[in-house]
Protein backbone atom coordinates (compact mmCIF):
# COMPACT_ATOMS: atom_id res chain seq x y z
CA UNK A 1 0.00 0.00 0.00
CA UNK A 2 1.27 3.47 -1.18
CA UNK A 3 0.27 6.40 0.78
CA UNK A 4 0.32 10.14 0.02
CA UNK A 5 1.49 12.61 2.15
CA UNK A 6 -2.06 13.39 3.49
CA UNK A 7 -2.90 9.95 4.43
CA UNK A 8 -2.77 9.97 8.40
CA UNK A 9 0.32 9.24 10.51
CA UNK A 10 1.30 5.21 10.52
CA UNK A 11 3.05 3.64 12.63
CA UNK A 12 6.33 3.08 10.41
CA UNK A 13 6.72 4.77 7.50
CA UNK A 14 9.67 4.22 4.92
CA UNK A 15 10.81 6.49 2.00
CA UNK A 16 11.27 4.88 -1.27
CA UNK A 17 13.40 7.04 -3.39
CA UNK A 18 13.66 4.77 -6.78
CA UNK A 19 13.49 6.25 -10.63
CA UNK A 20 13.62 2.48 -12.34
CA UNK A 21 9.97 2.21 -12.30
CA UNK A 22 9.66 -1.96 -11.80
CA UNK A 23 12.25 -1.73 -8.95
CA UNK A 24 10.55 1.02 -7.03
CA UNK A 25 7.35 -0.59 -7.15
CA UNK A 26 8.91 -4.24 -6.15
CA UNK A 27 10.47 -2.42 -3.13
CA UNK A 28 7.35 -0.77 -2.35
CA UNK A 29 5.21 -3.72 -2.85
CA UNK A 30 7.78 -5.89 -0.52
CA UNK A 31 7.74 -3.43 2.24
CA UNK A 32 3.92 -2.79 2.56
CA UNK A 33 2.85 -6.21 2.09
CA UNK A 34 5.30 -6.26 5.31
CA UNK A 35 3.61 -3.75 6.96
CA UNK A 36 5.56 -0.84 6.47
CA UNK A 37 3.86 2.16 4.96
CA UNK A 38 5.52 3.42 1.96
CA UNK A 39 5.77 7.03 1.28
CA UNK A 40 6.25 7.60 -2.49
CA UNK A 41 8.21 6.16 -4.37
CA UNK A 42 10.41 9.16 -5.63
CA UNK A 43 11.78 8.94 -8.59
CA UNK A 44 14.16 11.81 -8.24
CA UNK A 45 16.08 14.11 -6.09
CA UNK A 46 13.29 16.63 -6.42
CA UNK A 47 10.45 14.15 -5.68
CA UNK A 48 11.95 13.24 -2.86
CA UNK A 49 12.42 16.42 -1.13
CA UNK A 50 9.10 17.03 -2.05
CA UNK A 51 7.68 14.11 -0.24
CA UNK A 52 10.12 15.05 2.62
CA UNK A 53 8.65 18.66 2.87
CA UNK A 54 5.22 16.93 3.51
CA UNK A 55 5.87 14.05 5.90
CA UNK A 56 8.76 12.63 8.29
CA UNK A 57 9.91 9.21 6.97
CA UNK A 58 11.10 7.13 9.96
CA UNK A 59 13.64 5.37 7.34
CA UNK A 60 14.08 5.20 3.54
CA UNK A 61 15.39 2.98 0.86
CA UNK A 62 17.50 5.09 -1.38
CA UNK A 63 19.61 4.31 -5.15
CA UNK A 64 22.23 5.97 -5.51
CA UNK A 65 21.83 6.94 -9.40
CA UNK A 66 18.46 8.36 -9.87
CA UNK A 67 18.58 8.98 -14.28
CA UNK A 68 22.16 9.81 -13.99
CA UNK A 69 22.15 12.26 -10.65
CA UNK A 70 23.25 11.16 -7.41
CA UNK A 71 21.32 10.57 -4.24
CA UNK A 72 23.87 12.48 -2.03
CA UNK A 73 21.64 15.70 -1.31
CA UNK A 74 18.67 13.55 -0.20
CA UNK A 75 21.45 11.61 1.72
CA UNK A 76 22.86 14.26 3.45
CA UNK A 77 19.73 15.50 4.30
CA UNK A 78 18.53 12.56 5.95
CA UNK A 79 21.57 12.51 8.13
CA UNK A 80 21.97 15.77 9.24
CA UNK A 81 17.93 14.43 10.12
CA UNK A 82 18.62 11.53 11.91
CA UNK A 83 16.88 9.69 9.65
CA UNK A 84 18.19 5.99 9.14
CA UNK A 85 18.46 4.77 5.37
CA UNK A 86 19.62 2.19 3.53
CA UNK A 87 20.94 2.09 0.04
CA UNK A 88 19.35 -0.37 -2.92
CA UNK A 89 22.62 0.33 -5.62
CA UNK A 90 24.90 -1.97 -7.77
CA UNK A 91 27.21 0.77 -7.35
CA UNK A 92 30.94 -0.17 -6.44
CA UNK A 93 31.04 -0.48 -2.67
CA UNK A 94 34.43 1.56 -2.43
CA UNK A 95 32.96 4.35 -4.65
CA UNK A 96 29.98 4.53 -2.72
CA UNK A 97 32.82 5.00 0.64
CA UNK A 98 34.03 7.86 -0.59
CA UNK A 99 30.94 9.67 -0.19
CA UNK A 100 30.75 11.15 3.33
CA UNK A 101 26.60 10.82 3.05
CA UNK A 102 27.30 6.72 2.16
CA UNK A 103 29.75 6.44 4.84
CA UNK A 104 28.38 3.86 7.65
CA UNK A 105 25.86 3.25 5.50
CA UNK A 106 24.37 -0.34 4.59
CA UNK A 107 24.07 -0.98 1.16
CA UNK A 108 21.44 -4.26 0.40
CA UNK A 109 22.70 -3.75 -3.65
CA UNK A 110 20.88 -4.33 -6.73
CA UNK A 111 19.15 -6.56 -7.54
CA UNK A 112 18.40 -5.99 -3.76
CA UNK A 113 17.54 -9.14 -1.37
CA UNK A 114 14.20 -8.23 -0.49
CA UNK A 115 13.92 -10.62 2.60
CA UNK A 116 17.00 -8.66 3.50
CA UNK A 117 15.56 -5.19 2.96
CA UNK A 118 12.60 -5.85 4.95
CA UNK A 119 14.62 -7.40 7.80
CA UNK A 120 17.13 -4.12 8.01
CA UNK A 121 13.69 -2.07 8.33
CA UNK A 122 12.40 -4.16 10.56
CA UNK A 123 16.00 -3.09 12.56
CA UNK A 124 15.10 -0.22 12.39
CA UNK A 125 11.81 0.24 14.34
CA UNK A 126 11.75 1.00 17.40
């Protein structure tokens, strides 16, 4: 189940930030079948700090190359938050290190292990 951002407060809420279509819908599928609610997906830097103007995810499920930008301002943002996130990218793990918005961060890859996704949320919760 997808909500929008005037949908009332759930319990856990993760954002999706995903622009290949199949994949964000798989992930979103995956998380609220296990009973996470899904804010967006976003399919770009822009979306997602739209979404994130509107609502407080308590996590999110970010890739790293979203049509050829990268992630790291949503990132960033989310740390400086204290948000938790996880990244969903076949990106090369020691690139990705470089990054000081990646660093510490886990990174399920791509194609992601969705039974591994849904257990790092899961983690997460309080």
């Amino acid at each position: 189940m997808t909500i929008s951002p005037a949908d009332p407060t759930p319990e856990f809420r993760v954002l999706v930030v995903e622009d290949e279509l199949f994949i964000a819908m798989d992930i979103a599928d995956v998380l609220a079948s296990a009973g996470f609610e899904v804010l967006g997906p976003a399919a770009s830097i822009d979306d997602a700090f739209r979404l994130l103007g509107d609502v407080r995810p308590d996590a999110a499920v970010l890739d790293v190359n979203l049509g050829g930008d990268r992630v790291t301002p949503v990132a960033a943002y989310l740390k400086s938050q204290e948000i938790p996130f996880v990244l969903a990218s076949a990106g090369d793990p020691q690139d990705l290190a470089y990054e000081a918005a990646f660093a510490g961060v886990e990174n399920i890859g791509k194609p992601s292990d969705m039974s591994r996704l849904v257990a790092t949320m899961q983690g997460l919760k309080p």
